[in-house]
N, C-alpha and C. Protein backbone atom coordinates (compact mmCIF):
# COMPACT_ATOMS: atom_id res chain seq x y z
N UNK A 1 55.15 38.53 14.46
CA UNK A 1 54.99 37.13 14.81
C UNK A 1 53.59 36.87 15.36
N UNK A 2 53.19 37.79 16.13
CA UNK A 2 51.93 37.87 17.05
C UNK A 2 50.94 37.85 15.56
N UNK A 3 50.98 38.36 14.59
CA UNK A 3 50.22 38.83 13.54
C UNK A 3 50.01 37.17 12.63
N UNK A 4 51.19 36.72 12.25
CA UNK A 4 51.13 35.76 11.67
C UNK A 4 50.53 34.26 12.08
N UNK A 5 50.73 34.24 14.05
CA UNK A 5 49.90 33.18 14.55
C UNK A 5 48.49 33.21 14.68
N UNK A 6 48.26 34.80 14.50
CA UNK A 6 46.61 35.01 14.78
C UNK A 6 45.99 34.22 13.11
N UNK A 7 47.04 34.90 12.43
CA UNK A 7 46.20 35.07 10.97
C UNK A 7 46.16 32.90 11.16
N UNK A 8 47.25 32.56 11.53
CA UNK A 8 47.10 30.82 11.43
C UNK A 8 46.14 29.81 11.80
N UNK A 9 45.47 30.65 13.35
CA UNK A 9 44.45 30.55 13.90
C UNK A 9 43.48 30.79 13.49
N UNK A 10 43.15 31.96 12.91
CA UNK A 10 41.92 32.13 12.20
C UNK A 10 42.14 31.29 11.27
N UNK A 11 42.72 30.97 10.52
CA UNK A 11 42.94 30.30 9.04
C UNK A 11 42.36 29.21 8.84
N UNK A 12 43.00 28.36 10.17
CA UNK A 12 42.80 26.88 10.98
C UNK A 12 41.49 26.69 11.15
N UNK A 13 40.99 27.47 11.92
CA UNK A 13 39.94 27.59 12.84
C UNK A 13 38.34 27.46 11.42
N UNK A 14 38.59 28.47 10.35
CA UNK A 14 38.14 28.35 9.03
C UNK A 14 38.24 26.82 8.12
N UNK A 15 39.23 26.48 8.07
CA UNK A 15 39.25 25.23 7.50
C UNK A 15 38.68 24.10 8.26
N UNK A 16 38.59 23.82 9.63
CA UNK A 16 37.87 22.99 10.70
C UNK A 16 36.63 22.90 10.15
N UNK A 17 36.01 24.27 10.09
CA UNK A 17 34.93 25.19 10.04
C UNK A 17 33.92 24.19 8.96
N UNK A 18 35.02 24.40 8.04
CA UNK A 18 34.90 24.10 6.56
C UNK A 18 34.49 22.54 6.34
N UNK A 19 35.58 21.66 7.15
CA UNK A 19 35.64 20.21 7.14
C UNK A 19 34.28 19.90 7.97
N UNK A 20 33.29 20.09 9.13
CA UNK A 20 32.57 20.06 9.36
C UNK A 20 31.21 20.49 8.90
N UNK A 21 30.97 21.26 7.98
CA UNK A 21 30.07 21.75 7.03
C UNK A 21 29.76 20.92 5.72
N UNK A 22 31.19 20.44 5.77
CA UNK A 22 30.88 19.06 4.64
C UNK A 22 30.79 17.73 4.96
N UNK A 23 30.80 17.72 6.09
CA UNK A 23 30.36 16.02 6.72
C UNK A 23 28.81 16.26 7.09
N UNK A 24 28.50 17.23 7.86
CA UNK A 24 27.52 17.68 7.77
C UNK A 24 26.50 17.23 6.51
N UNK A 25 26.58 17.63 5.32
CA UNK A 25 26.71 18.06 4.49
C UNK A 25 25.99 16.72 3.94
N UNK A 26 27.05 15.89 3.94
CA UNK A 26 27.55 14.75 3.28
C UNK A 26 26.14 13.60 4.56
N UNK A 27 26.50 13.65 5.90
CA UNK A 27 25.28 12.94 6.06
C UNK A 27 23.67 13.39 5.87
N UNK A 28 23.66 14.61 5.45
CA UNK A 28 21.82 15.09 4.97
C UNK A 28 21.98 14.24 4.47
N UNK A 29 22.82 14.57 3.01
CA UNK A 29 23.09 13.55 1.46
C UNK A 29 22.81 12.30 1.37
N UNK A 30 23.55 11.84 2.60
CA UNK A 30 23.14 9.94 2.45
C UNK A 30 22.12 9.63 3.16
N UNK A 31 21.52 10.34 4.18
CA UNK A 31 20.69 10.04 5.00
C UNK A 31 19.20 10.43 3.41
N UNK A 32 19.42 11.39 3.41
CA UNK A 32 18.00 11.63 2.40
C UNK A 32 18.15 10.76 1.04
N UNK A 33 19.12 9.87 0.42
CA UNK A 33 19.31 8.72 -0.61
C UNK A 33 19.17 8.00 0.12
N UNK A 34 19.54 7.04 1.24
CA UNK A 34 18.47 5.85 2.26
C UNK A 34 17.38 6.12 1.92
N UNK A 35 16.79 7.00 2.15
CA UNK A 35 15.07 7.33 2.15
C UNK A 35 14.93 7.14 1.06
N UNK A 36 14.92 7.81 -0.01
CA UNK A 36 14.76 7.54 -1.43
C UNK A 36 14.74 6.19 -2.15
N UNK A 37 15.71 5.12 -1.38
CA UNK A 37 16.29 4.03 -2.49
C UNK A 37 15.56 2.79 -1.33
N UNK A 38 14.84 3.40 -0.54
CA UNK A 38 13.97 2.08 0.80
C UNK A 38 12.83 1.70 0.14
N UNK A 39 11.96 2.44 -0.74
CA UNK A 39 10.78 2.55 -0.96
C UNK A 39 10.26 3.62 -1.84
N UNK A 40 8.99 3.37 -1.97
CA UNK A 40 8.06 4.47 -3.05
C UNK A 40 7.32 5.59 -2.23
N UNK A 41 6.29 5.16 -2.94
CA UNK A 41 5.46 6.06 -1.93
C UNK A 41 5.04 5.80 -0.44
N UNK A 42 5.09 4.74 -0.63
CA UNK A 42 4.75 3.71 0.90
C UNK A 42 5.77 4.47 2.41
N UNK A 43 7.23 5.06 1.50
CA UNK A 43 7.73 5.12 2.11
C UNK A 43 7.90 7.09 3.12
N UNK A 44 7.17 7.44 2.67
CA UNK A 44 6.89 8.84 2.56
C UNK A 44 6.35 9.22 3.60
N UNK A 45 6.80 9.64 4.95
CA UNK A 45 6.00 9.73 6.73
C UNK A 45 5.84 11.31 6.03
N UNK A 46 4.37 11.35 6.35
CA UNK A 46 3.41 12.43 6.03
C UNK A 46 2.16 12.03 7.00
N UNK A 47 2.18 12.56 8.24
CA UNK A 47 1.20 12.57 9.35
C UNK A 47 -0.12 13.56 9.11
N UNK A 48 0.18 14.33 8.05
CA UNK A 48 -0.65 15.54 8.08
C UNK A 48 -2.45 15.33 6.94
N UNK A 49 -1.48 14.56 5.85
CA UNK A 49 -1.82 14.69 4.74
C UNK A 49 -3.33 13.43 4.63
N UNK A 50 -4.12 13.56 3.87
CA UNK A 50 -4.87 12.70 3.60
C UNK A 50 -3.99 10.87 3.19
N UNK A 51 -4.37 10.43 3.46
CA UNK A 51 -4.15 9.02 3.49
C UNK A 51 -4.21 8.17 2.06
N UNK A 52 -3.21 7.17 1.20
CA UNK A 52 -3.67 6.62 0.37
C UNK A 52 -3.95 5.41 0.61
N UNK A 53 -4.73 3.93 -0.04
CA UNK A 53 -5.10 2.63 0.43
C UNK A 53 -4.18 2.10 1.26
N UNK A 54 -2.94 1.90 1.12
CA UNK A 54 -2.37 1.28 1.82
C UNK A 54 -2.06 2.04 3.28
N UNK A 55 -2.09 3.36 3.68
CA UNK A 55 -1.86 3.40 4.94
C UNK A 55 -2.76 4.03 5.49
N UNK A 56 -4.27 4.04 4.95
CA UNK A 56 -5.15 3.39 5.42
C UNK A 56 -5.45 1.98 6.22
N UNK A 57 -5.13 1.05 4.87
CA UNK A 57 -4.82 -0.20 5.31
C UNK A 57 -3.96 -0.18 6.74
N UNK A 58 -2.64 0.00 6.81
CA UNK A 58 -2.20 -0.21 7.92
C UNK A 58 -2.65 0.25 9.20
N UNK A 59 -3.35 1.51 8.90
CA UNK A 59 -3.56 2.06 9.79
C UNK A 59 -4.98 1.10 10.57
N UNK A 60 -5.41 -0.29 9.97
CA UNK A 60 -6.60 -0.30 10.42
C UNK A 60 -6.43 -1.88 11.10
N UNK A 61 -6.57 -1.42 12.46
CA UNK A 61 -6.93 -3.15 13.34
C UNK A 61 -7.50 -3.95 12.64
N UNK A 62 -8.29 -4.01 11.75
CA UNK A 62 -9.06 -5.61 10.82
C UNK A 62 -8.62 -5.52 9.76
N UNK A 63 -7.19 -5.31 8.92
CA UNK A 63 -6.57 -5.37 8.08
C UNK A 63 -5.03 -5.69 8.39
N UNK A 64 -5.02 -6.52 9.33
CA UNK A 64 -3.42 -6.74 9.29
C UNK A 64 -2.86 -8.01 8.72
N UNK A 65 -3.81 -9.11 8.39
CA UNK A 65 -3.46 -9.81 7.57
C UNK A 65 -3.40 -9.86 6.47
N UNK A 66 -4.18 -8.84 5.77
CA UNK A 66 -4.68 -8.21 4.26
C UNK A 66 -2.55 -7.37 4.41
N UNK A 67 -2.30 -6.66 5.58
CA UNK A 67 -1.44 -5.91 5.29
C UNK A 67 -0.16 -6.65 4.77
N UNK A 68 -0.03 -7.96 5.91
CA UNK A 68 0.97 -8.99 5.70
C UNK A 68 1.02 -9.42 4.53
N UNK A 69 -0.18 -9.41 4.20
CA UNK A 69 -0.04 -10.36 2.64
C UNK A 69 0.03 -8.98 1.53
N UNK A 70 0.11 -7.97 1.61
CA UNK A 70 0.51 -7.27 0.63
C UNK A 70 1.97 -7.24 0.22
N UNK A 71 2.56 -6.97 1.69
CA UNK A 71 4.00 -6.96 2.07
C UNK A 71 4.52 -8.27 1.33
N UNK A 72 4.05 -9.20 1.66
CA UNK A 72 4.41 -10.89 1.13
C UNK A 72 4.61 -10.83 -0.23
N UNK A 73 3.68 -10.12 -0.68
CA UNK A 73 3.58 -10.50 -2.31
C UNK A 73 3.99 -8.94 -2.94
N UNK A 74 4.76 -8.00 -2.50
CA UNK A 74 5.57 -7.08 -2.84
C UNK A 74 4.76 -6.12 -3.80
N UNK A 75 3.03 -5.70 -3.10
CA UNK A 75 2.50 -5.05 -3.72
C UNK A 75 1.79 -4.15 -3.10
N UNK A 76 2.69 -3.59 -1.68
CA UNK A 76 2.92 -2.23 -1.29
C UNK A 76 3.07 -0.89 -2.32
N UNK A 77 4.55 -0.89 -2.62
CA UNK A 77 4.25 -0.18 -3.50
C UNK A 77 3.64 0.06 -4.86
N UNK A 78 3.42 -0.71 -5.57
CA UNK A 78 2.51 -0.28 -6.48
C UNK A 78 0.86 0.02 -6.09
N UNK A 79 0.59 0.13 -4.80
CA UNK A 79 -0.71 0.24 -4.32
C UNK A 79 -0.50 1.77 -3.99
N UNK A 80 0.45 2.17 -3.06
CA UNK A 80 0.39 3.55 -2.55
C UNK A 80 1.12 4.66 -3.74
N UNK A 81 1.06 4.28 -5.17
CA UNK A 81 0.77 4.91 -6.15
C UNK A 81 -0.11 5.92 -6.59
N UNK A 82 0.05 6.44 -7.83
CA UNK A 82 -1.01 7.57 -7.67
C UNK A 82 -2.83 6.70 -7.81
N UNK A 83 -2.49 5.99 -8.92
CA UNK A 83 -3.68 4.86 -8.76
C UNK A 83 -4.63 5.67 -10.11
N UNK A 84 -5.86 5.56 -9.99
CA UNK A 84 -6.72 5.38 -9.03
C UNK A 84 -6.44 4.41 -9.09
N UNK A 85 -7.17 3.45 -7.40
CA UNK A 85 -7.60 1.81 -7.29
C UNK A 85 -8.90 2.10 -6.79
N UNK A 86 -9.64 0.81 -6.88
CA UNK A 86 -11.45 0.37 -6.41
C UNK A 86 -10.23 -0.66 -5.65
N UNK A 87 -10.09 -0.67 -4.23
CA UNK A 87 -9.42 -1.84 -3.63
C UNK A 87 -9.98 -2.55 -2.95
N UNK A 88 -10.92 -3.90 -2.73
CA UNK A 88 -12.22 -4.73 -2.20
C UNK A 88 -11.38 -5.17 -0.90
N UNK A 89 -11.26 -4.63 -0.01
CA UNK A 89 -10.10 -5.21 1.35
C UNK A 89 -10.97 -6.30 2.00
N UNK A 90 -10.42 -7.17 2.16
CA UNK A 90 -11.20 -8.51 2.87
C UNK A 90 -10.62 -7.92 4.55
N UNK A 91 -11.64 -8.01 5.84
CA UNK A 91 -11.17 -7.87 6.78
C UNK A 91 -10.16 -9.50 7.50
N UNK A 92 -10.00 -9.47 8.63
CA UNK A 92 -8.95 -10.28 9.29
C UNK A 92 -10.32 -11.50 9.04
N UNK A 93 -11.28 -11.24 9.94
CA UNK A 93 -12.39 -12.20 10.24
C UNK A 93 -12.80 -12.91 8.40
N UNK A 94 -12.77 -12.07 7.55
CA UNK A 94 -12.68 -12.70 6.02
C UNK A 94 -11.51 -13.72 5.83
N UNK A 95 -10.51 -13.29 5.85
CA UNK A 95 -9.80 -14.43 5.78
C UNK A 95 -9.73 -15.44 7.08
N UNK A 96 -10.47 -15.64 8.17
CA UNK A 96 -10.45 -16.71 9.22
C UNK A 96 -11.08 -17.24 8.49
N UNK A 97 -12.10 -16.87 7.40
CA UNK A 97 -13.27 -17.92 7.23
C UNK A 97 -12.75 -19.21 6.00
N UNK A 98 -11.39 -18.79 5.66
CA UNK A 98 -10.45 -19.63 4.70
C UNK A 98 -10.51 -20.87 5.07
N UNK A 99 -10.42 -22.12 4.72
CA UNK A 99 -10.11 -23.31 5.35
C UNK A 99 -8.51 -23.44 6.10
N UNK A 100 -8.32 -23.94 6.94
CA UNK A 100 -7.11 -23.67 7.85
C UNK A 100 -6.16 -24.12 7.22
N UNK A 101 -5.09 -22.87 7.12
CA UNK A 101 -4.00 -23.27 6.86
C UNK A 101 -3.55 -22.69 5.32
N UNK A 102 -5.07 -22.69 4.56
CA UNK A 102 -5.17 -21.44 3.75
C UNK A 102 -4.03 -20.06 3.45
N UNK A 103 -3.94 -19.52 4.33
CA UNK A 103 -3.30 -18.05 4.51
C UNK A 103 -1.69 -18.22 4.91
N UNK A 104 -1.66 -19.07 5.70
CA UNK A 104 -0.18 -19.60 5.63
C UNK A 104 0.37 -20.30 4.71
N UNK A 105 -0.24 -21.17 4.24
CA UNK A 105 0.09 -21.41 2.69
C UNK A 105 0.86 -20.53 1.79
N UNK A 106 -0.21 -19.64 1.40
CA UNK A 106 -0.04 -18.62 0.66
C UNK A 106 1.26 -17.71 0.80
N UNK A 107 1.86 -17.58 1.89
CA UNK A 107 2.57 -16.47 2.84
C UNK A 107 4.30 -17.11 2.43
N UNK A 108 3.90 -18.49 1.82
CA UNK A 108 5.50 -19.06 1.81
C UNK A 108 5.93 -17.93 0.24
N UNK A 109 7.21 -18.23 -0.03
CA UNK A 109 7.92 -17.51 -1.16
C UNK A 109 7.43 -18.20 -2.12
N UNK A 110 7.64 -19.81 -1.66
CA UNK A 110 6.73 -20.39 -3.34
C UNK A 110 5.64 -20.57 -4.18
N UNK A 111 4.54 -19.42 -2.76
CA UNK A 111 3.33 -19.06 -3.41
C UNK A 111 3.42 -17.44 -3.75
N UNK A 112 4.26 -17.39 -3.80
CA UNK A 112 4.02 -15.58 -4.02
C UNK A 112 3.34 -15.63 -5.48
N UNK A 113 3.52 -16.04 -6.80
CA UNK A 113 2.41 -15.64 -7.74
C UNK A 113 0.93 -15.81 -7.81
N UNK A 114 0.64 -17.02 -6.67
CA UNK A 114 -0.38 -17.18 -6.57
C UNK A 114 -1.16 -15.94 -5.23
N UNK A 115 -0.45 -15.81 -4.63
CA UNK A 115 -0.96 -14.48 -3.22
C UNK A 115 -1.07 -13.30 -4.13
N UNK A 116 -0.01 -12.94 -4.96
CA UNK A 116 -0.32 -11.77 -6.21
C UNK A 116 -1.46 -12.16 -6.93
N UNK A 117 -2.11 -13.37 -7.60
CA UNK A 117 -2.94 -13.53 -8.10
C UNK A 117 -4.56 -12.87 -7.96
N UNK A 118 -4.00 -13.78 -6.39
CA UNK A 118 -5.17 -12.97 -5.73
C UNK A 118 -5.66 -12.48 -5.01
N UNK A 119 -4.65 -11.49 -4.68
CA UNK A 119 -4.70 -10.15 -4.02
C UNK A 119 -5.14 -8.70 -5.36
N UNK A 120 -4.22 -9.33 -6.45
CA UNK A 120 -4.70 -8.56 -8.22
C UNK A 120 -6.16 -8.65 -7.75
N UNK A 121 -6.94 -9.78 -7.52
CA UNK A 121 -8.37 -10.09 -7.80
C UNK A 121 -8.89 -9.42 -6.98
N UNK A 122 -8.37 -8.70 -6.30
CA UNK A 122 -9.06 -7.05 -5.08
C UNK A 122 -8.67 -5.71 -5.66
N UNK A 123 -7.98 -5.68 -6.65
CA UNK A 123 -7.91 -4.37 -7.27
C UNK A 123 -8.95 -3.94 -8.38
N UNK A 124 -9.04 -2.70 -8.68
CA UNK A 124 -9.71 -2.72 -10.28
C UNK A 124 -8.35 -0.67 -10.25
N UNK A 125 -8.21 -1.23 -11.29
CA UNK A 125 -7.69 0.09 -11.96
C UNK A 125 -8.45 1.53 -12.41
N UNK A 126 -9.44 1.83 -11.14
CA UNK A 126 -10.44 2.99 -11.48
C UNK A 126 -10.69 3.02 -10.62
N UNK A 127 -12.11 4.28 -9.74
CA UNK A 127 -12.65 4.61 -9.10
C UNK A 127 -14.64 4.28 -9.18
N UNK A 128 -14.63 3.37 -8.48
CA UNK A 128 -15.69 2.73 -8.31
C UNK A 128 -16.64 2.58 -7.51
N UNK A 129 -17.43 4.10 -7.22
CA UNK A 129 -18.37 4.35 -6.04
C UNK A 129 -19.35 3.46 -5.28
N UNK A 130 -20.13 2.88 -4.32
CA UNK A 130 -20.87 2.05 -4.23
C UNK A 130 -22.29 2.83 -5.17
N UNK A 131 -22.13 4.18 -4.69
CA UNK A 131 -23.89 4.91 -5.02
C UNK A 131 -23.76 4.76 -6.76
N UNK A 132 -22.89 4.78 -7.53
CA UNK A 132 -22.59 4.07 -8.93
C UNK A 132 -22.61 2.73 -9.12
N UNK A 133 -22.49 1.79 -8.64
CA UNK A 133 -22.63 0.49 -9.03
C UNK A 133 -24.02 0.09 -9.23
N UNK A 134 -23.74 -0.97 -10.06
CA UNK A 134 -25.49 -1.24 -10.91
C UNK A 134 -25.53 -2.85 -10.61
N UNK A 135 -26.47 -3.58 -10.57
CA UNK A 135 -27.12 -4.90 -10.69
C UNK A 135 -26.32 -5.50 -11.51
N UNK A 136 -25.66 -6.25 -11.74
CA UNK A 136 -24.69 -7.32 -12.87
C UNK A 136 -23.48 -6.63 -13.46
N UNK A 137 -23.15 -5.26 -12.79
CA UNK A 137 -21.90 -4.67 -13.28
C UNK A 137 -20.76 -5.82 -12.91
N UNK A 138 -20.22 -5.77 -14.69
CA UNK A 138 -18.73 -6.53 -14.58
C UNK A 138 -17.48 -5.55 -14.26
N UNK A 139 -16.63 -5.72 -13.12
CA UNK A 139 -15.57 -5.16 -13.40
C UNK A 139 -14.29 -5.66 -13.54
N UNK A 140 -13.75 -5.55 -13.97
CA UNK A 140 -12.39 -5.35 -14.60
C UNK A 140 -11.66 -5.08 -14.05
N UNK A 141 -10.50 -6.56 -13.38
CA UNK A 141 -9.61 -6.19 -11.84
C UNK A 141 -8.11 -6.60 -12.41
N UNK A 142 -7.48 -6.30 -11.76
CA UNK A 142 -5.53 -5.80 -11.93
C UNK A 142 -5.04 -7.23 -12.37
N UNK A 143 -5.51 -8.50 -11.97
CA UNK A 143 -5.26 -9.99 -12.57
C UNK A 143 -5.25 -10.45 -13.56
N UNK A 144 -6.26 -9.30 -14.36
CA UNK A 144 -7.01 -9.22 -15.61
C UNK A 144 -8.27 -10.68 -15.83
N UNK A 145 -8.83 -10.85 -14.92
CA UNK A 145 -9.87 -11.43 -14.45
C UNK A 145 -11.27 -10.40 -13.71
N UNK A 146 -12.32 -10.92 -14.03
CA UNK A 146 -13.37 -10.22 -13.80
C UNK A 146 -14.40 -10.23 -12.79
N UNK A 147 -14.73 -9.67 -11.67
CA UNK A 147 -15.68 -9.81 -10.77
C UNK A 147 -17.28 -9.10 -11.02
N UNK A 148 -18.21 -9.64 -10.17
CA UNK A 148 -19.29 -9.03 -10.74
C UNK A 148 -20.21 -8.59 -9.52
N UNK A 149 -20.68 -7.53 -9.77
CA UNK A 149 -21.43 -6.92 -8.41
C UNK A 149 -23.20 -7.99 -8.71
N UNK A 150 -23.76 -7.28 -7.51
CA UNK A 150 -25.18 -8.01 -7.24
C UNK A 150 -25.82 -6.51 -6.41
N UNK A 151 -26.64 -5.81 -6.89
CA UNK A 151 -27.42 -4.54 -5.97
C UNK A 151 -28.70 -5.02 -5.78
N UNK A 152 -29.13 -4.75 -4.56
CA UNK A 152 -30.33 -5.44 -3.92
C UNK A 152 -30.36 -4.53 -2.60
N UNK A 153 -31.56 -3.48 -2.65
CA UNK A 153 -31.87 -2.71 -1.62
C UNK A 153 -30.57 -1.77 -1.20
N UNK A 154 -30.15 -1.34 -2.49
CA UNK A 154 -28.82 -0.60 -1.32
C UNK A 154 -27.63 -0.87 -1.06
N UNK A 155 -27.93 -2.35 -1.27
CA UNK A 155 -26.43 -3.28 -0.54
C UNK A 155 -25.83 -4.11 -1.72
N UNK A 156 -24.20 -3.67 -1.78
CA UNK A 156 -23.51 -4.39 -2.69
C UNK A 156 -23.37 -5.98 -2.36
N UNK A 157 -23.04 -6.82 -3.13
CA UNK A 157 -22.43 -7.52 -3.14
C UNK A 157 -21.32 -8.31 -4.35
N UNK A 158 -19.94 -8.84 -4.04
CA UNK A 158 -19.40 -9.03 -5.19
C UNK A 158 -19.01 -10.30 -5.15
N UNK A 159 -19.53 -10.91 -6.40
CA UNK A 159 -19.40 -12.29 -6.80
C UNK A 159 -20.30 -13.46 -6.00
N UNK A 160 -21.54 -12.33 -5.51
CA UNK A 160 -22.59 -13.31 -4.89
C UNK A 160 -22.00 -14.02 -3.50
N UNK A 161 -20.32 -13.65 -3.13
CA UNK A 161 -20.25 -14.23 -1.83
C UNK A 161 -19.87 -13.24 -1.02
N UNK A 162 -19.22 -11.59 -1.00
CA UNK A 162 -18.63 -10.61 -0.62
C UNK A 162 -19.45 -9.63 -0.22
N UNK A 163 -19.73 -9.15 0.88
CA UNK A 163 -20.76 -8.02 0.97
C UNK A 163 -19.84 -6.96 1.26
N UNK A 164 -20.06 -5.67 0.67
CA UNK A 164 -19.61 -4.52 0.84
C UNK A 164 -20.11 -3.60 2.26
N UNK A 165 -19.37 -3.91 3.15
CA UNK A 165 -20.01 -3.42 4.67
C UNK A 165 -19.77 -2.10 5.14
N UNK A 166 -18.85 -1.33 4.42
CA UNK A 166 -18.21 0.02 4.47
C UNK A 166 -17.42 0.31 3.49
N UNK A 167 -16.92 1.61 3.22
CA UNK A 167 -16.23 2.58 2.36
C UNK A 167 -15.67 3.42 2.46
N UNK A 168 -14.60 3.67 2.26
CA UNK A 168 -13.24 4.52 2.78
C UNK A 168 -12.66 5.26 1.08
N UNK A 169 -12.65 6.84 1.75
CA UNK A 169 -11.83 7.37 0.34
C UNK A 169 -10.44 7.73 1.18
N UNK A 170 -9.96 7.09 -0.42
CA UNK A 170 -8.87 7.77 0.02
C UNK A 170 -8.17 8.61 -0.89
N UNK A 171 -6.60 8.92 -1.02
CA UNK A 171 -5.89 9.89 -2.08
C UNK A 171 -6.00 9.22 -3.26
N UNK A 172 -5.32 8.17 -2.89
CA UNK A 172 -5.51 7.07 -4.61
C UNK A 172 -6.43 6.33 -5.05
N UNK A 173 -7.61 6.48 -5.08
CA UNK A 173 -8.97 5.45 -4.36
C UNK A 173 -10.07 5.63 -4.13
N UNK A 174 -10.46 4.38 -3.56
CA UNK A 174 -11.19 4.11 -2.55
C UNK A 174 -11.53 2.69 -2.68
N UNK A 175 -11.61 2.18 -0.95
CA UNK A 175 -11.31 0.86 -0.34
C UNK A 175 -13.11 0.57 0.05
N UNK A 176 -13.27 -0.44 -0.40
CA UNK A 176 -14.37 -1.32 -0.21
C UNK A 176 -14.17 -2.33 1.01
N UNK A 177 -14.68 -2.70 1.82
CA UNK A 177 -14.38 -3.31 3.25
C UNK A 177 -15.60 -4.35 3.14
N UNK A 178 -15.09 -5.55 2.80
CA UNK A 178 -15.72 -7.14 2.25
C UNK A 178 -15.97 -7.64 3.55
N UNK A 179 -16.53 -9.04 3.37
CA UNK A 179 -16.65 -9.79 4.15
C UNK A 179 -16.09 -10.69 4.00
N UNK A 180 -15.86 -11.48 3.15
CA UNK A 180 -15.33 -12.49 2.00
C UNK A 180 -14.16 -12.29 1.29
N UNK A 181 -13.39 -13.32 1.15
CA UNK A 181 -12.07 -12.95 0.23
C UNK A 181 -12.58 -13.46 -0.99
N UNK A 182 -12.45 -12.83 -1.91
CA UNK A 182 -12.28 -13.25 -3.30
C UNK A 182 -11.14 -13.95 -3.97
N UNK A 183 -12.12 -15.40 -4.43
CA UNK A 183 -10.96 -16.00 -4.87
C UNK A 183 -11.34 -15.89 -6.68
N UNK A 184 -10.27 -15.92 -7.23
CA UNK A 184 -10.37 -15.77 -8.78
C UNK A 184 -10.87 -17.14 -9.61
N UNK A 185 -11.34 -16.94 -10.78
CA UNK A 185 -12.01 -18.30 -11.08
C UNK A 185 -10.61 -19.06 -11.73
N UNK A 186 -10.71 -20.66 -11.75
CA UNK A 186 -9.98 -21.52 -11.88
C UNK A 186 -9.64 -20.53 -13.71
N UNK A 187 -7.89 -20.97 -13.71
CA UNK A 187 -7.49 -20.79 -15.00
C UNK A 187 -7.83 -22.49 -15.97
N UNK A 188 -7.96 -22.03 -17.14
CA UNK A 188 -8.55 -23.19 -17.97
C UNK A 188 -7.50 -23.54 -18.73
């Protein structure tokens, strides 16, 4: 009798064992599909690793309205992609210089094709050094509309109103830091 309650106990004690190993189990499982089904790459906490545009971007005090409006117009993730991007980031003080009311505009849901428009008009689909850029280079940006540099002593400028004030590489990239927002030319 003594033999048969031990063996029940152990038995028990095994199957408990068992039922906890698979709940266990079962929350890795759902906890690591949350992660998966939240986001792309954007969504990926990697403290160690080199940085791609966008969390760069976040990471930077004079880009948090550039950040808002990425978020707005749902082009997070396709930014922290493998890329490459040439990404022209307008700082905070670039977009103050908007006429008021400008940026909130933009920020409602019923402008989202137009905030994609032209936020596209800050991408180019390549890698686009400053020490490479030439005098009247056209490039070729994600809107499928075209911007054009200006070189004079050293110093970029794009579309004759944007000065290129710094340069950031990153994994997918590299971020150009404007003065000016670029707006795209009127559609005809």
């Amino acid at each position: 009798m003594k033999k048969i309650f031990g063996l029940s106990i152990i038995t028990l004690s095994f199957i408990l064992g068992s039922c906890n190993n698979n709940k266990e189990s079962t929350e890795q499982t759902t906890a690591a599909d949350a992660a998966t089904t939240t986001g792309g790459q954007e969504a990926v906490k990697d403290d160690e690793s080199a940085k791609d545009v966008v969390k760069i971007a976040v990471g930077s005090k004079d880009h948090t309205t550039l950040v808002a409006a990425l978020k707005q117009a749902e082009l997070v993730t396709a930014l922290s992609n493998a890329g490459p991007f040439t990404v022209f980031a307008p700082t905070n003080a670039a977009f103050d210089k908007l006429p008021a009311g400008t940026v909130d505009g933009l920020m409602k849901d019923d402008k989202k094709a137009d905030l994609q428009n032209i936020l596209q008009y800050h991408v180019a689909v390549a890698v686009y050094k400053t020490e490479n850029m030439k005098d009247g280079q056209i490039i070729g940006q994600a809107n499928g509309d075209n911007i054009t540099l200006s070189v004079k002593d050293g110093k970029v400028m794009v579309n004759g109103t944007a000065n290129i004030v710094a340069s950031v590489t990153a994994t997918n990239g590299i971020i150009h830091i404007i003065d000016a927002v670029l707006l795209p030319p009127a559609k005809k």
